[in-house]
Structure formats: C-alpha cells, structure tokens
Protein backbone atom coordinates (compact mmCIF):
# COMPACT_ATOMS: atom_id res chain seq x y z
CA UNK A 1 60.44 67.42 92.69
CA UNK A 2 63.25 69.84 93.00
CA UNK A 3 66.41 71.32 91.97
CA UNK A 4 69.30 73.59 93.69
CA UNK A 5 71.69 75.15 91.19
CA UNK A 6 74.60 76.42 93.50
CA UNK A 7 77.02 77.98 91.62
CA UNK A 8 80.75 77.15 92.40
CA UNK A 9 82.55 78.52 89.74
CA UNK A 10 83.68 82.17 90.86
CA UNK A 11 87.71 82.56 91.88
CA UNK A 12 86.77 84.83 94.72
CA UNK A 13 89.76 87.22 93.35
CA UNK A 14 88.69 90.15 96.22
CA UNK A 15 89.47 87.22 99.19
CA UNK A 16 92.70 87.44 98.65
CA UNK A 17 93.31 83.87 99.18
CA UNK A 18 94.56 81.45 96.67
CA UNK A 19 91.77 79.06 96.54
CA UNK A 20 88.28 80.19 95.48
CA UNK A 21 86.63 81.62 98.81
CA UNK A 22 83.79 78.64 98.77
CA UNK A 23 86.30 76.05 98.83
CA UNK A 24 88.15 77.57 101.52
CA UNK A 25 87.43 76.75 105.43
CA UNK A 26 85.62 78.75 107.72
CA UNK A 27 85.28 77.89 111.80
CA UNK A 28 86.58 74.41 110.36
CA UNK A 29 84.05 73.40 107.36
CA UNK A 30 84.54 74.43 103.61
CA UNK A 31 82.08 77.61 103.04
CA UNK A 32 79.82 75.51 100.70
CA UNK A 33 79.60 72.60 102.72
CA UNK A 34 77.44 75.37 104.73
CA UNK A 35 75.39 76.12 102.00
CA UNK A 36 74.52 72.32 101.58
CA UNK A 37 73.50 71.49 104.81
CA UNK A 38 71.34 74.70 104.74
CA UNK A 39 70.17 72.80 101.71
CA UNK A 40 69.51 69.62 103.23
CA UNK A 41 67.78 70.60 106.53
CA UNK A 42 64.83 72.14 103.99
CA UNK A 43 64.40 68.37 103.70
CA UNK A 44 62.45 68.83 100.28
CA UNK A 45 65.06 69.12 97.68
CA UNK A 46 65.82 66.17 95.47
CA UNK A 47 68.32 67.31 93.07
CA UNK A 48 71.48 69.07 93.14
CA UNK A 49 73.31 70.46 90.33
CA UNK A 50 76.62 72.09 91.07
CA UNK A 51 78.56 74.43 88.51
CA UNK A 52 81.89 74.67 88.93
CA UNK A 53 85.49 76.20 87.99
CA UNK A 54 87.89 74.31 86.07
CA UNK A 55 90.26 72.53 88.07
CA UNK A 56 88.12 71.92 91.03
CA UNK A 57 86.35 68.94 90.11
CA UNK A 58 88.35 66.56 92.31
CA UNK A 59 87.80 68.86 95.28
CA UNK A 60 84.24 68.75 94.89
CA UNK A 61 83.99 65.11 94.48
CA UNK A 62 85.88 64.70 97.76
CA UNK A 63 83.81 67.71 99.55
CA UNK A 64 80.30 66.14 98.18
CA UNK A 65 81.20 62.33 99.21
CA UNK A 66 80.28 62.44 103.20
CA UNK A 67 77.33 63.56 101.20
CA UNK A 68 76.19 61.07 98.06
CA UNK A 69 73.35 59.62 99.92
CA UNK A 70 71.22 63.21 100.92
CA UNK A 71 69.83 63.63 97.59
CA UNK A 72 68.44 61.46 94.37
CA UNK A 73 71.09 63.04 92.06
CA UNK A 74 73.91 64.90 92.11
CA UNK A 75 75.16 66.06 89.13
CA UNK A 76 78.39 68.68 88.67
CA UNK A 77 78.88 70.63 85.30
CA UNK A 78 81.24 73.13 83.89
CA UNK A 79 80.73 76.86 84.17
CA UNK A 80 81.50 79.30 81.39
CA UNK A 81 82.74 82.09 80.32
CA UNK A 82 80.56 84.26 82.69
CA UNK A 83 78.61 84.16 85.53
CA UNK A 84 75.37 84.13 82.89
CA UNK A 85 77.11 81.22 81.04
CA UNK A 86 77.14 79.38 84.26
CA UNK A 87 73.87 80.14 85.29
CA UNK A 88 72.93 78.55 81.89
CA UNK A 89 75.10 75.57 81.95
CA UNK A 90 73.44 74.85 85.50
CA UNK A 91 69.74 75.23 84.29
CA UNK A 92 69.86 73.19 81.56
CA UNK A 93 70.95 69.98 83.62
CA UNK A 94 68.14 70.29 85.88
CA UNK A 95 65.40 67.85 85.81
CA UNK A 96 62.57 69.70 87.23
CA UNK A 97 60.48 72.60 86.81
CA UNK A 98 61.06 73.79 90.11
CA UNK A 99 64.23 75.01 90.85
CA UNK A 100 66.16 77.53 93.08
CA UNK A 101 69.68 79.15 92.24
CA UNK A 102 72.43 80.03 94.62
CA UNK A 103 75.92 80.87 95.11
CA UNK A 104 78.25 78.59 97.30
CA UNK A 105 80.21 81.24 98.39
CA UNK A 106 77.03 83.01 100.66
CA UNK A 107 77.23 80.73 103.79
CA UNK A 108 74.54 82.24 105.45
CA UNK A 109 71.75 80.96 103.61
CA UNK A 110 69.23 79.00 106.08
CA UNK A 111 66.74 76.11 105.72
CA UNK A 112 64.13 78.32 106.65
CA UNK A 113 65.02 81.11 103.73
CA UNK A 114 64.61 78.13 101.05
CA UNK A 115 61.76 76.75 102.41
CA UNK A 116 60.33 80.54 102.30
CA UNK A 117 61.17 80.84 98.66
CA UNK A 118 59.44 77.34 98.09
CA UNK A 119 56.52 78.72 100.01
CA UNK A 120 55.97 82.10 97.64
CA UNK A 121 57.43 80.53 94.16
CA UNK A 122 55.09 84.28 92.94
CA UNK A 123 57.72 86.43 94.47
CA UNK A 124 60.61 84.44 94.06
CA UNK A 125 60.85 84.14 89.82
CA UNK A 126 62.24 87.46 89.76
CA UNK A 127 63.13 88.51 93.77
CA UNK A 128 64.52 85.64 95.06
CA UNK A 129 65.26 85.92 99.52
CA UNK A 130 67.16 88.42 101.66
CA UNK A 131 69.90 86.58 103.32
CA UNK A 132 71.74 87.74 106.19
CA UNK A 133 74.69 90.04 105.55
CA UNK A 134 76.41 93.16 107.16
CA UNK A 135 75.42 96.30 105.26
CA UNK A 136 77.89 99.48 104.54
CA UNK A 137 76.25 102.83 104.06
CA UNK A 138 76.72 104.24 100.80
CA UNK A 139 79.01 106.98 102.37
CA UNK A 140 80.92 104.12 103.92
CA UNK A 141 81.68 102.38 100.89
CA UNK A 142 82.38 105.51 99.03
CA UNK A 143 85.38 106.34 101.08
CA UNK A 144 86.49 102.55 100.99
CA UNK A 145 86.22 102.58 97.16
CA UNK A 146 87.30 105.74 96.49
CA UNK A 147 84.20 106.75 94.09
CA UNK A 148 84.49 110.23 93.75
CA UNK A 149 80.97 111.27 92.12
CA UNK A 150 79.69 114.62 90.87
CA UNK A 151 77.78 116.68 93.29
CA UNK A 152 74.95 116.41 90.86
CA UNK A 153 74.58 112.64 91.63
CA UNK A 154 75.13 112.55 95.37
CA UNK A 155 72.43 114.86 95.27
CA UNK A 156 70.27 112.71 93.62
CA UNK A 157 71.19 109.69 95.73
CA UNK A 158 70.14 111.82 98.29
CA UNK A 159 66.74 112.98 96.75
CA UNK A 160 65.84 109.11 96.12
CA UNK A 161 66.77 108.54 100.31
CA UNK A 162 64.26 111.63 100.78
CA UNK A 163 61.52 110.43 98.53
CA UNK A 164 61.38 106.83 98.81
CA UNK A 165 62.41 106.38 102.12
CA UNK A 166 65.47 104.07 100.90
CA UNK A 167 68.68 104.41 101.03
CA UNK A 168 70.23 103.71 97.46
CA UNK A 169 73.74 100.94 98.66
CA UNK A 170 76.22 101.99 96.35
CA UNK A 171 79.30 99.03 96.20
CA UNK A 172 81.49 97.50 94.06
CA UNK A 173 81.14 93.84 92.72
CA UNK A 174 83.31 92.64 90.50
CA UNK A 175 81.05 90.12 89.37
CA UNK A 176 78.60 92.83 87.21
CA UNK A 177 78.30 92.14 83.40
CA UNK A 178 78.17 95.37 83.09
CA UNK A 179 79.64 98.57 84.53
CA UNK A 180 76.62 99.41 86.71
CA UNK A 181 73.69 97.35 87.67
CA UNK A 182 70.84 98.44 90.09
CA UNK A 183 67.87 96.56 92.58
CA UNK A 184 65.15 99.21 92.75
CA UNK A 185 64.18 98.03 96.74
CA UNK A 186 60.99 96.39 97.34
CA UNK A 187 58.81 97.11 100.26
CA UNK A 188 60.51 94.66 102.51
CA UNK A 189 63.87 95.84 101.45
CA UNK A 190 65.76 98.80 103.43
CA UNK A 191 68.00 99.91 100.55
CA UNK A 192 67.98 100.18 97.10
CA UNK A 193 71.21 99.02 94.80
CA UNK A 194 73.85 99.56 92.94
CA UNK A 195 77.29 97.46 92.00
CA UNK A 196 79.47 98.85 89.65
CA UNK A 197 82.64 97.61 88.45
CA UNK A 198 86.18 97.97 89.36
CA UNK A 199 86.94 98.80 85.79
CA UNK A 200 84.58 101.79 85.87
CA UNK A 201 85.29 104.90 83.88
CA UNK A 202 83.93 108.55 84.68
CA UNK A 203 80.76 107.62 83.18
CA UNK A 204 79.90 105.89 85.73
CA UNK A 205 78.62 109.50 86.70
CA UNK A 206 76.05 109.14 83.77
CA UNK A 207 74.98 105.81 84.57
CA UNK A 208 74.38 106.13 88.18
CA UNK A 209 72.35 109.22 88.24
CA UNK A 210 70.14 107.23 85.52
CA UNK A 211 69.19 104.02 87.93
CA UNK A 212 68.73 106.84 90.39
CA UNK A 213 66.32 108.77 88.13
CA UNK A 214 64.83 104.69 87.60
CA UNK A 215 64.09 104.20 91.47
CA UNK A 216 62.71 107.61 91.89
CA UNK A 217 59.89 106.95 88.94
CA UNK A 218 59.28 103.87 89.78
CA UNK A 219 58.26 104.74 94.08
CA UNK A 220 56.43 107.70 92.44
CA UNK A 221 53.56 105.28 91.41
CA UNK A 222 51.44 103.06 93.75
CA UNK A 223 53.30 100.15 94.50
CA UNK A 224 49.53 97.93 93.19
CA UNK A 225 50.53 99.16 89.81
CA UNK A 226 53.95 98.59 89.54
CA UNK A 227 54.63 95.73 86.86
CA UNK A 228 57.91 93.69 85.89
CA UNK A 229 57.76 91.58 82.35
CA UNK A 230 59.04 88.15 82.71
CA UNK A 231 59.58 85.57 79.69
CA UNK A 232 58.41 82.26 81.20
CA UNK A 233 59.19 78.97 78.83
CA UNK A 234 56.02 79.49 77.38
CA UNK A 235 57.17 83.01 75.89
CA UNK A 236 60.30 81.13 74.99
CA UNK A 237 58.11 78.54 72.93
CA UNK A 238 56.31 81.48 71.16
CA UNK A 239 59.49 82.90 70.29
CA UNK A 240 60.60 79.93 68.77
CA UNK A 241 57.44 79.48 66.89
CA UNK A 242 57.96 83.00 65.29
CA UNK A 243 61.32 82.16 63.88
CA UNK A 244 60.81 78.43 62.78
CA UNK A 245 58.29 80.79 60.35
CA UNK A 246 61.03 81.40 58.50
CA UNK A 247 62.40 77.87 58.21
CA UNK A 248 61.08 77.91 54.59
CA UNK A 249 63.12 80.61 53.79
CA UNK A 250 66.21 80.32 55.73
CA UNK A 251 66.57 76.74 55.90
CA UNK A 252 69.94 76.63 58.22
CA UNK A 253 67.81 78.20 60.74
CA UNK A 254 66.55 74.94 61.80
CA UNK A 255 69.96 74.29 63.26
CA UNK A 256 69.59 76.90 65.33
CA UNK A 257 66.17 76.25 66.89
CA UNK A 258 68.10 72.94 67.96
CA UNK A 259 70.22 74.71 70.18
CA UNK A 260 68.64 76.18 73.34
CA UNK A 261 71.13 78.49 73.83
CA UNK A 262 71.04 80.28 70.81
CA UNK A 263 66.99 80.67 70.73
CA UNK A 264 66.70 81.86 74.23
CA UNK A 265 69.98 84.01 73.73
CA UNK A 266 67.91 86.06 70.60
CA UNK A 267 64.59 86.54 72.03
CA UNK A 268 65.81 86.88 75.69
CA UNK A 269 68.15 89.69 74.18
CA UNK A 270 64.92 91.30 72.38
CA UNK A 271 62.53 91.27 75.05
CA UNK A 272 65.38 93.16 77.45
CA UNK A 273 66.22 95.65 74.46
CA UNK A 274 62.26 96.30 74.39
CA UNK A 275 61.40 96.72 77.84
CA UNK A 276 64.51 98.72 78.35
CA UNK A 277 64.33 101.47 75.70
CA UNK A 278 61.66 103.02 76.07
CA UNK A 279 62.13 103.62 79.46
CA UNK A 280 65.89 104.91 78.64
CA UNK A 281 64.32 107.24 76.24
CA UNK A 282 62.73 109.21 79.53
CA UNK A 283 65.74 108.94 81.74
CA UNK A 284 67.81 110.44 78.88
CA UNK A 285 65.66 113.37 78.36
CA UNK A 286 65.32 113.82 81.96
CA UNK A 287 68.96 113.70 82.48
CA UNK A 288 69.93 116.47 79.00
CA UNK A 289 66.86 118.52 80.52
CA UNK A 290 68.11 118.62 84.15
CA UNK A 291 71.34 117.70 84.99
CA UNK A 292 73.78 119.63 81.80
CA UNK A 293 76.83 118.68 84.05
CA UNK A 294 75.90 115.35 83.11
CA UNK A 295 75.81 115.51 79.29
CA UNK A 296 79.38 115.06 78.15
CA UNK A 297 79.10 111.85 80.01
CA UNK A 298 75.65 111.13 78.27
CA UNK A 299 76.84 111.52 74.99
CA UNK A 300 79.85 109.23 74.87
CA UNK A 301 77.61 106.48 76.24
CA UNK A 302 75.11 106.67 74.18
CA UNK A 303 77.95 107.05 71.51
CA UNK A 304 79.15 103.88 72.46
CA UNK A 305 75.54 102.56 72.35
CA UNK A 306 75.62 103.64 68.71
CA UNK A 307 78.48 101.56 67.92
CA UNK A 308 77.54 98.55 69.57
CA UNK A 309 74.05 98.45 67.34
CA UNK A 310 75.96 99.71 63.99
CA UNK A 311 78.61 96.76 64.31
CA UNK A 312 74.87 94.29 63.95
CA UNK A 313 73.96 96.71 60.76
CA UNK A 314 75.77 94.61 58.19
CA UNK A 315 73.79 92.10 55.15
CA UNK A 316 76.07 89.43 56.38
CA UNK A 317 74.99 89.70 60.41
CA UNK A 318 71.05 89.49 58.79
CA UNK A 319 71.85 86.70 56.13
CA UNK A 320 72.60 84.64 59.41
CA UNK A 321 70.11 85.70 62.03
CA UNK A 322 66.01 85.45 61.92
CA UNK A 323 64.34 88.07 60.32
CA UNK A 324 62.23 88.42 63.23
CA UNK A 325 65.02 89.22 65.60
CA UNK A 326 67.39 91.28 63.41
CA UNK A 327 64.29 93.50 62.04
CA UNK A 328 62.96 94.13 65.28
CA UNK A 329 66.09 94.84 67.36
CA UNK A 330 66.98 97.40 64.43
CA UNK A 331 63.69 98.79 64.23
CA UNK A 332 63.68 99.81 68.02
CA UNK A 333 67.64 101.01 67.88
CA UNK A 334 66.26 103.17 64.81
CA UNK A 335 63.25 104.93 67.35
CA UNK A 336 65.84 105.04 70.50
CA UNK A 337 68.81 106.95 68.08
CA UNK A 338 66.64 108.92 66.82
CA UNK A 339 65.07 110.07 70.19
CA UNK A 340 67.96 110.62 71.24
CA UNK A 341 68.77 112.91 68.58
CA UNK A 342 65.73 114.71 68.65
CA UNK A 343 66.04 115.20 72.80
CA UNK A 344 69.98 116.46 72.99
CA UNK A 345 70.50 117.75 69.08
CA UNK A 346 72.97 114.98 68.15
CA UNK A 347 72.86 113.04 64.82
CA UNK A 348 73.74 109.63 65.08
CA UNK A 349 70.64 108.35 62.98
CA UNK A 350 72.82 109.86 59.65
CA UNK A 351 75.63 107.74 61.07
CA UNK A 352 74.23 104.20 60.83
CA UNK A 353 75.43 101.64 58.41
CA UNK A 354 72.50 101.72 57.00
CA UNK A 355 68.51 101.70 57.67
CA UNK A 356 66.32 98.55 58.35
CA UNK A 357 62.88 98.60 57.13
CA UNK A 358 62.72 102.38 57.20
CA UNK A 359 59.43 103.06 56.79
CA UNK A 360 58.29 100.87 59.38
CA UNK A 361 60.56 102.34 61.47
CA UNK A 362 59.60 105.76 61.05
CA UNK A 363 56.25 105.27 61.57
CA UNK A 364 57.29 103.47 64.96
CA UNK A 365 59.60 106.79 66.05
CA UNK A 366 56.75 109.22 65.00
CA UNK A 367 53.93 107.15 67.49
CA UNK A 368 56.90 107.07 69.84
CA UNK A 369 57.60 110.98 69.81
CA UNK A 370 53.66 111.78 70.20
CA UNK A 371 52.78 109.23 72.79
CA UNK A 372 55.78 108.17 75.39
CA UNK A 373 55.35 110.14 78.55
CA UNK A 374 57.34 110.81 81.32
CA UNK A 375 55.51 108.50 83.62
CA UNK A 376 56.00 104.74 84.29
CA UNK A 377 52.56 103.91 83.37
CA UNK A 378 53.04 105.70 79.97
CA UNK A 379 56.36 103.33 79.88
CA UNK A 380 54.08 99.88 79.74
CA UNK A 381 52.19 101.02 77.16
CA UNK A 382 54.79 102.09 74.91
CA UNK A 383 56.47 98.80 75.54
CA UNK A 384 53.00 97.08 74.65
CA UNK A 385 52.66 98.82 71.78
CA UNK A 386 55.95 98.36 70.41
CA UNK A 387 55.79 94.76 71.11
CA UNK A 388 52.36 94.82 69.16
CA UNK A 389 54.26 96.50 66.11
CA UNK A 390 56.84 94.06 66.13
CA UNK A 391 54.83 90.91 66.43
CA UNK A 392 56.76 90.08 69.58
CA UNK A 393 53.66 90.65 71.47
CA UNK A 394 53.67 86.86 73.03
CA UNK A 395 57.21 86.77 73.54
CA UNK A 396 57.09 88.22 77.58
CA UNK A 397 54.28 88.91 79.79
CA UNK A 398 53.92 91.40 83.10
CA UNK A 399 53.75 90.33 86.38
C-alpha cells in the first residue's frame, strides 16, 4: 500500500497570476490535474492525500471529482504556516508506510519517475527523482537576479566547477526557510545548488561561500565513504523513550509526548543542530583563515546565531522543555560559541545568559578543540562522539 502527498498549498506569488499557478490551466488542463494522471498511470498508488491553501477547497473538490474512483482514498487537509507545516500536516494523514511527496505545481513529473522512486525506496528517503526542467547557468541567473557577489565567492563557485566537475546553480526561490539552502550534487546530478531568498541581505556573501566550502569537502573524499544521518521512526521512538524518562519528574511532559508534532519537532531540531555544528565549526575557521574579506559578514551571522540560542537560555524556557533536549542543545551551542571564539578572537561565550551544565560542557569543547579536523571523515566522528556524550546516540543513524 501507498501514499502520494502532493502539496497544493503554495500561492505561486512569482507567476504573476491571481490564482495559485497549480490551479491555473496549461494547454487546457489545470497544472495538477497533470501531476495526477502522472500519478495514476504508475498504477500502484492507493492513497492520495492532498494539502492545500485556504480557500481552495471547493476548487479541489470540483478538480478531483472526474477523479473519485482512481484511488481507495482521497483525503484533502489544511496546510500551515510553512511549507514544513504542510509537509507535516500531509504526513500525518497518510495511512501507509510507504509514501512519496510532491508538489502540484511541477507538471512534469512522469509515471515512470514514480515508479523509479518506488523501485530504489534506498536512494529516495533523502534524494528523491530528477524531473525534467530547463536549467539557467549560474551566470544567467545572476544577471536576472541581480546578485552582485564578492569576487572572493565567484571565485570559489568557480573553484568548486574546477574541482568537482559541477557546476554550483545559484537561483532564487522564494519558498527557502531560510536565506540560503544548498544540494551538494550527486553523481547523477550535473549541478550542485543553491536557492536563496528574495529577502537576502549582504550576508548572503558569508553564507554562500560556506555551502561552497561544504561541496568542495565533501567531493574531496571517495564518494564509498560519504555518509548522510537520517532519523527514521525508529530514532523518533528512541527519542521519545529518552524524554518520557523524565515523566517522573516533569509530569506535564506526558502531554507533550501525546502530540507528534511537538516530539518530532525537539529531537528532529537536535539531531540537525548536532550533525550541523560540528561541521560549521570547520567551514568557519576555513572561511576567518582564508577569505578576511569575508569576516565582517561572518561575524554578524554568527552574532545573530548567538542571539537566537541566548533567547532559549532562560529557567522558564527549561522549566517547560525536557531536560534531555534543552541540556543537550545548550551543551553543543556552548562548544560551537566557544569555537568560534577561540578561531576569530570574539567573545560571545561571556555574553550568554547564562551557562548550562558547565562542566560538562567544557569538557565537551576541550575534546572538541583537540580532536575535530578539517576533514569530513574527522566530521562523523565528532558528530558520533558528541552524540555519545549527550546520550542522543540512538536518536539518528548514517546512511
């Protein structure tokens, strides 16, 4: 058995049109009535679960009737806030382990590219399928965007091209969480990523020449030892287990391990925070060491790093939260500041609110400082041993 989420709650604000781009027509058919014949003609697909925009639940009613007998459910549900609220609101109405996520408003997905995903479930958790689409080259979209970078980072665009053989995309998506997110290419893909926002600032500069720096240590290992971490439900269930040890002691927690949001929210948010920062710790001190044009733009973001993790530094924020979660997360903000400060002479460690379990956390900064090389194989074992440190050891595995 098996689920399609297609998501169908996006306004589509760069179409210019003033109906969301997947309800509008296209060689006369509605561009997600594409998508669900693509769907159909895989002929294996029982349930569909459609999340969309509010006001457009009539429309979809009438778009999905010539349609009510080509699957065993259909089932449509309210998207949220953002596109990762949607995402959720769609997964938790499926009824099967096996599912596959789409947008509605990419046509050109095929019966042939979801039977291929069906066919290698392995490379699809994390990878997903190439669809058809008409590629700008970075230099392209530059002019159309009008992203004026330093020479600093074209150059290093340019040095990832050299080395890896891929060209790094560089385009604007309005539909990033944040202001830059980046696809290190695979060997099947021709380019490596990178959206950014419309709302971008001149760090952008800083954050760029960072996923750059990310691709280029990543291709400079064999592609056999390359490793992603992945929380599968069983890592969720772990993670639960760890903070329904503190039921006992926090009894309102129980609440919260009823709410499947919330649970996978906190440990989903941990596991990113530790397989990011160790990582970050390199590409900053590669970045301070090499590229002083870029460190004005390094310091206000890690500045406004510092102020993200100093607004969760407060007795009330860790009255409410698991111990597990709240100890941890400050634990490995403590070892990044503090690298940080050690790397580019700042001082935001005598800044913070105030220090969570600082022993433990000192010990974890020292290990860090003699043992985190500047290698992506010296990266995974960091992460493992932080995760060790932390009892969160359980809570992801690599793949």
């Amino acid at each position: 058995m098996i689920s399609v989420v297609l998501l169908s709650g996006g306004i589509g604000s760069r179409s210019g049109k003033n109906i969301p781009k997947q309800y509008s027509f296209l060689l006369g058919k509605r561009v997600i009535t594409y998508c669900i014949d693509s769907i159909i003609s895989a002929g294996l697909i029982d349930e569909l679960v459609i999340v969309y925009g509010d006001g457009y639940l009539d429309l979809l009613h009438q778009i999905m009737e010539p349609y009510n007998n080509k699957f065993s459910r259909v089932k449509f549900v309210l998207g949220g806030a953002s596109r990762q609220d949607s995402v959720f609101n769609g997964l938790v109405e499926t009824s099967y382990e096996t599912l596959i996520l789409h947008e509605s408003a990419r046509p050109l997905i095929t019966g042939e590219n979801i039977l291929s995903i069906l066919n290698h479930q392995e490379d699809s958790v994390t990878m997903g399928a190439s669809i058809p689409f008409t590629v700008l080259k970075p230099e392209k979209v530059k002019d159309i965007m009008e992203l004026e970078l330093l020479d600093c980072v074209t150059e290093l665009l340019e040095k990832v091209k050299i080395e890896t053989g891929k060209e790094v995309l560089v385009y604007e998506n309005d539909q990033v969480s944040s202001m830059v997110e980046a696809k290190t290419a695979t060997k099947d893909d021709d380019n490596h990523y990178i959206a950014y926002s419309p709302n971008y600032t001149p760090e952008i500069n800083h954050l760029i020449a960072s996923k750059a720096i990310q691709f280029l240590r990543v291709y400079r290992i064999d592609s056999s030892k390359r490793k992603s971490a992945v929380a599968y439900q069983e890592h969720l269930n772990n993670g639960k287990m760890g903070i329904a040890l503190e039921v006992d002691r926090k009894p309102y927690l129980k609440i919260a391990l009823n709410d499947p949001q919330l649970t996978s929210t906190w440990i989903l948010s941990l596991v990113n925070q530790l397989i990011s920062q160790p990582v970050n710790i390199n590409i900053e001190r590669e970045i301070y060491n090499n590229y002083p044009e870029l460190r004005a733009y390094q310091l206000n973001v890690v500045k406004s790093q510092f102020d993200d993790f100093n607004l969760t530094l407060s007795k009330e924020v860790e009255e409410i939260s698991p111990s597990i979660i709240y100890n941890s997360s400050a634990i490995m903000n403590y070892v990044y500041l503090k690298s940080i400060d050690t790397i580019t002479g700042s001082n935001f460690i005598s800044k913070l609110n105030y220090i969570v379990k600082g022993n433990r956390s000192e010990t974890l900064y020292n290990y860090t400082l003699e043992n985190l090389e500047n290698s992506v194989e010296s990266d995974y074992k960091v992460i493992d041993y932080w995760a060790n440190y932390l009892n969160i050891d359980s809570w992801y595995q690599w793949v």
